[in-house]
Protein backbone atom coordinates (compact mmCIF):
# COMPACT_ATOMS: atom_id res chain seq x y z
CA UNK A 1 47.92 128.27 -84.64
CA UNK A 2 51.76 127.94 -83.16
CA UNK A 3 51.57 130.19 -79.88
CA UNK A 4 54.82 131.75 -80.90
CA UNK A 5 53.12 133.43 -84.29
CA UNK A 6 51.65 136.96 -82.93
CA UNK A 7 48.49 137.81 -83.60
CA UNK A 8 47.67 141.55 -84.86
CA UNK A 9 44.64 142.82 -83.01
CA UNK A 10 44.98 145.93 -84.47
CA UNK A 11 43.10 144.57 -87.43
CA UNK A 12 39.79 142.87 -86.65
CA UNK A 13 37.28 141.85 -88.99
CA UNK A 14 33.28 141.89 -88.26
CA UNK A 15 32.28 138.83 -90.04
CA UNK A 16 28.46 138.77 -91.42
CA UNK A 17 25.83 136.69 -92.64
CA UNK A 18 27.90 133.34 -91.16
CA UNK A 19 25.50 133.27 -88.24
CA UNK A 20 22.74 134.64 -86.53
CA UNK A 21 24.89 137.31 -85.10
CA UNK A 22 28.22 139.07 -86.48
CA UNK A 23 31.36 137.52 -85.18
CA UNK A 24 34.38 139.24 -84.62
CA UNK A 25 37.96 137.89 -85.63
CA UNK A 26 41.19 137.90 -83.50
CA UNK A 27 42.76 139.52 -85.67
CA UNK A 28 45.44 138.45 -88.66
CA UNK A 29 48.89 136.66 -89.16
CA UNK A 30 51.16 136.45 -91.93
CA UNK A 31 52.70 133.42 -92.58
CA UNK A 32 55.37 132.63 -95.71
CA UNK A 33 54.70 130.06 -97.72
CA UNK A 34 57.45 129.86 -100.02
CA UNK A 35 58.73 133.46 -99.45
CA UNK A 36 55.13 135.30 -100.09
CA UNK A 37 53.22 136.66 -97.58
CA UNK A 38 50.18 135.31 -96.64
CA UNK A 39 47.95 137.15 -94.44
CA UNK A 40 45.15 134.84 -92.49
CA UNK A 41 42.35 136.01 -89.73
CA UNK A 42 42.28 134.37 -87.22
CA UNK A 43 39.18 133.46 -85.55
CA UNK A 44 38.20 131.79 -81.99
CA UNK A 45 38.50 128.12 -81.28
CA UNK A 46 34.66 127.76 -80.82
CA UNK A 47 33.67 129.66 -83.90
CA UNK A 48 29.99 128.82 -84.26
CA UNK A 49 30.14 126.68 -87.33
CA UNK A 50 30.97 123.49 -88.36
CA UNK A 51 33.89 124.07 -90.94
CA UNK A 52 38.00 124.30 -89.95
CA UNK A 53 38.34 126.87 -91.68
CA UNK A 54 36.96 129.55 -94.93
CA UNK A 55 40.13 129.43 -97.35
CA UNK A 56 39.49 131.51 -100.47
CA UNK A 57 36.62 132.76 -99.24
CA UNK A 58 36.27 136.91 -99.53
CA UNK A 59 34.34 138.69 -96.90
CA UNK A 60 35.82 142.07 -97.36
């Protein structure tokens, strides 16, 4: 993630059932692809899983 996007802590997610214990996001971003807003959470660099990344996935 570019430093210069801010993150909104105000809006964290507990994420579930991913690993032994709930994880807690950073919070989200929007980004524009193409004029639309996206809106991503962000989680830590040393998420404990494998994957880059859950896109498409709902948890909420």
């Amino acid at each position: 993630l570019n430093p210069t996007i801010p993150i909104d802590k105000q809006q964290i997610l507990k994420l579930k059932g991913i690993t032994e214990k709930a994880v807690d996001t950073l919070g989200i971003v929007r980004i524009y692809f193409f004029s639309t807003p996206v809106t991503f959470h962000v989680i830590d660099n040393h998420f404990p899983i494998a994957q880059q990344g859950i896109l498409g996935s709902s948890f909420f």
